[in-house]
Protein backbone atom coordinates (compact mmCIF):
# COMPACT_ATOMS: atom_id res chain seq x y z
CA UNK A 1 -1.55 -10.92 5.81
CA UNK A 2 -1.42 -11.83 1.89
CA UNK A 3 -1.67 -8.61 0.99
CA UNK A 4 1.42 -7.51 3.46
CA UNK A 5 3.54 -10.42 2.58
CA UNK A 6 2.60 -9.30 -1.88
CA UNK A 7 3.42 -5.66 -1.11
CA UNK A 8 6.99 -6.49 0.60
CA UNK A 9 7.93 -8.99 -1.73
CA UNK A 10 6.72 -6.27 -4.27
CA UNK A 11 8.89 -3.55 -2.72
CA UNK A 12 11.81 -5.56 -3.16
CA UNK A 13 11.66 -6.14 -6.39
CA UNK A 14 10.51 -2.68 -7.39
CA UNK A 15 13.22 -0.86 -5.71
CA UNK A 16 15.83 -3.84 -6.84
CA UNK A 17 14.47 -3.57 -10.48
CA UNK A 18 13.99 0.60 -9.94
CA UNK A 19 17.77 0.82 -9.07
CA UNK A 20 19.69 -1.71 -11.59
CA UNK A 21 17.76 -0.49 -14.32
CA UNK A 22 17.92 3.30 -13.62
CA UNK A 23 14.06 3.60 -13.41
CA UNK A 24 12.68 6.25 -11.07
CA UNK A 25 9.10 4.79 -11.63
CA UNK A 26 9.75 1.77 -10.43
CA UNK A 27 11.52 3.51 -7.04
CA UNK A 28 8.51 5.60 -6.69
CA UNK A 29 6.05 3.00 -7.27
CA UNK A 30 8.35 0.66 -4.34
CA UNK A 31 8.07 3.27 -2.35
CA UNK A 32 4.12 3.38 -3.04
CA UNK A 33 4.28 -0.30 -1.87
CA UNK A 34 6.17 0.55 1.13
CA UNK A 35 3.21 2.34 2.15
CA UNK A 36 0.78 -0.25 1.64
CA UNK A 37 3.20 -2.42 3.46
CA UNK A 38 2.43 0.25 6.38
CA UNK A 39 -1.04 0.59 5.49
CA UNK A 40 -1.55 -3.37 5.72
CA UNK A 41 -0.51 -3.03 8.89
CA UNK A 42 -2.40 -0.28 9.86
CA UNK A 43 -5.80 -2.21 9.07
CA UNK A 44 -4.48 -5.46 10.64
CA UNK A 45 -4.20 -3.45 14.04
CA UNK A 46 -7.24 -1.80 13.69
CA UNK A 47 -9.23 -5.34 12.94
CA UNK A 48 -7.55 -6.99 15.98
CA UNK A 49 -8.77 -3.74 18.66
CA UNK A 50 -12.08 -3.37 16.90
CA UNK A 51 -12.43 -7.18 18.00
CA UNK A 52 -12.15 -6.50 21.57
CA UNK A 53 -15.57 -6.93 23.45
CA UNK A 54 -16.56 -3.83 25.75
CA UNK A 55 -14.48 -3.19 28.91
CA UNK A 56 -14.89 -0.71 31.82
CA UNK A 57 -12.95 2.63 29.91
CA UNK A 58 -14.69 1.16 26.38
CA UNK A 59 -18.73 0.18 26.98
CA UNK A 60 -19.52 0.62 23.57
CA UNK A 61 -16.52 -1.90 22.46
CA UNK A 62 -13.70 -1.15 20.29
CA UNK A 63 -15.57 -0.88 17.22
CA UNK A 64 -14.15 2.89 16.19
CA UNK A 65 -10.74 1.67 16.11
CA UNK A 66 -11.07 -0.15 12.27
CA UNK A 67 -12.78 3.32 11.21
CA UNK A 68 -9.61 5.24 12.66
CA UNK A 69 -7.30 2.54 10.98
CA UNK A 70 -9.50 3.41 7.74
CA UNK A 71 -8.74 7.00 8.01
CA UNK A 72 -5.59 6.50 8.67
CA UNK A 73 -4.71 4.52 5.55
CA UNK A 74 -5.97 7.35 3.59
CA UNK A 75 -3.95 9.84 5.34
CA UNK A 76 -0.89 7.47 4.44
CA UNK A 77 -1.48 7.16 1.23
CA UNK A 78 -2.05 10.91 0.61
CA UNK A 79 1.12 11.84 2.43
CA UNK A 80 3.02 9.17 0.17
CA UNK A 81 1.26 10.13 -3.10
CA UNK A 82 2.36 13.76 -2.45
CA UNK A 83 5.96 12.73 -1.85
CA UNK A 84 5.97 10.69 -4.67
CA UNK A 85 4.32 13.70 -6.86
CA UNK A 86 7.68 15.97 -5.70
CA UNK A 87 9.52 13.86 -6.28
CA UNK A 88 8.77 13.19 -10.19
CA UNK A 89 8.66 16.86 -10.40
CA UNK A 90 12.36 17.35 -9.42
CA UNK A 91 13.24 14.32 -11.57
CA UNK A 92 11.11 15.54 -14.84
CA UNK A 93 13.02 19.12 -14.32
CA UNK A 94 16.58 16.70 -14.28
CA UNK A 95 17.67 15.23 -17.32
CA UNK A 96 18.29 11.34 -17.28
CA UNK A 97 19.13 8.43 -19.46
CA UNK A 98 16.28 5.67 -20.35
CA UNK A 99 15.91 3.34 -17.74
CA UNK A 100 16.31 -0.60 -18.58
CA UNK A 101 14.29 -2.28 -21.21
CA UNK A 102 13.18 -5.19 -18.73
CA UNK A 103 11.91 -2.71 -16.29
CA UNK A 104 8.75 -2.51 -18.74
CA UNK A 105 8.32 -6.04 -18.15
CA UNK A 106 9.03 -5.41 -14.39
CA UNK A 107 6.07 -2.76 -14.27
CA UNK A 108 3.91 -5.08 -16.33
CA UNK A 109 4.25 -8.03 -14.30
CA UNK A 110 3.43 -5.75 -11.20
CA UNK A 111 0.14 -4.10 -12.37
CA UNK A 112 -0.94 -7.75 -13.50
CA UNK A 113 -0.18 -8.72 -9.68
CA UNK A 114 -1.68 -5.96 -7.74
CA UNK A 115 -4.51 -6.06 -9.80
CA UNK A 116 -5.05 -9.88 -8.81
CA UNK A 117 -4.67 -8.33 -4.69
CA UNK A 118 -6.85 -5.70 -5.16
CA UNK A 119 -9.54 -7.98 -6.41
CA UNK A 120 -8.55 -10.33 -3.45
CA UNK A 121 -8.72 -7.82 -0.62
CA UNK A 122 -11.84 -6.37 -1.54
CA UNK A 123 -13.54 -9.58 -2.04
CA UNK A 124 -12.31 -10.35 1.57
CA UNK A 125 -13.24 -6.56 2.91
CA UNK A 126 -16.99 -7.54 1.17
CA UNK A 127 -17.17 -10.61 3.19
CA UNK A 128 -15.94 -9.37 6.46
CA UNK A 129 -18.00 -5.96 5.93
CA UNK A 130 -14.72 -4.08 6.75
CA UNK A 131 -14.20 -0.31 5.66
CA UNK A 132 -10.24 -0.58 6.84
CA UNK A 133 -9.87 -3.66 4.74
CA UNK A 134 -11.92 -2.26 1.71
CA UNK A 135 -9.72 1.21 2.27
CA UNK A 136 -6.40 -0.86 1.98
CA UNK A 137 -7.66 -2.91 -1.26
């Protein structure tokens, strides 16, 4: 929940920053946190069902569910990374102006924060012995 509530507050910022300070990084790099938003929520739902004890239609329990919420992170994040890679083609091949001199700080401020979640989330997918939440760190 941290790392959902980091990575929309992050988005914001990113895209707010991105925009005002004409830096297409920064909008690519919200939109990268837009999918861990997603992604964050992928693993939460995945946790919860692979929770559930066994039932009639599931005797072996729900267990499969955080692997599928795993995979499905991955298959997120490869769908956004390859938008994200288009889309800095078509804007390398389109001449623009310098973005902003505070988006710098912006970006800098971000990596120092993710950084700090990443640790976080994988210290907490170690503890819980989670593959979704070690996936989504």
């Amino acid at each position: 929940m941290l790392g959902l509530a980091v990575n929309i507050v992050l988005a914001c910022i990113k895209l707010t920053a991105g925009i005002f300070g004409h830096s297409y990084a920064l909008i690519a790099d919200a939109i990268e946190s837009l999918a861990d938003v997603a992604s964050s929520i992928i693993v939460w739902r995945g946790v919860v069902i692979a929770e559930r004890p066994p039932d009639a239609e599931h005797p072996y329990g729900h267990g499969k569910a955080e692997t599928l919420a795993g995979a499905a992170v991955a298959v997120l994040l490869l769908g956004a990374a390859t938008f994200i890679f288009g889309e800095s083609v078509k804007e390398i091949l389109t001449p623009r102006h310098a973005p902003a001199a505070f988006t710098l700080y912006v970006l800098l401020g971000v990596v120092f924060v993710k950084e700090m979640l990443f640790r976080f989330v994988t210290r907490v997918g170690d503890e819980v012995d989670s593959s979704a939440v070690k996936a989504d760190s």
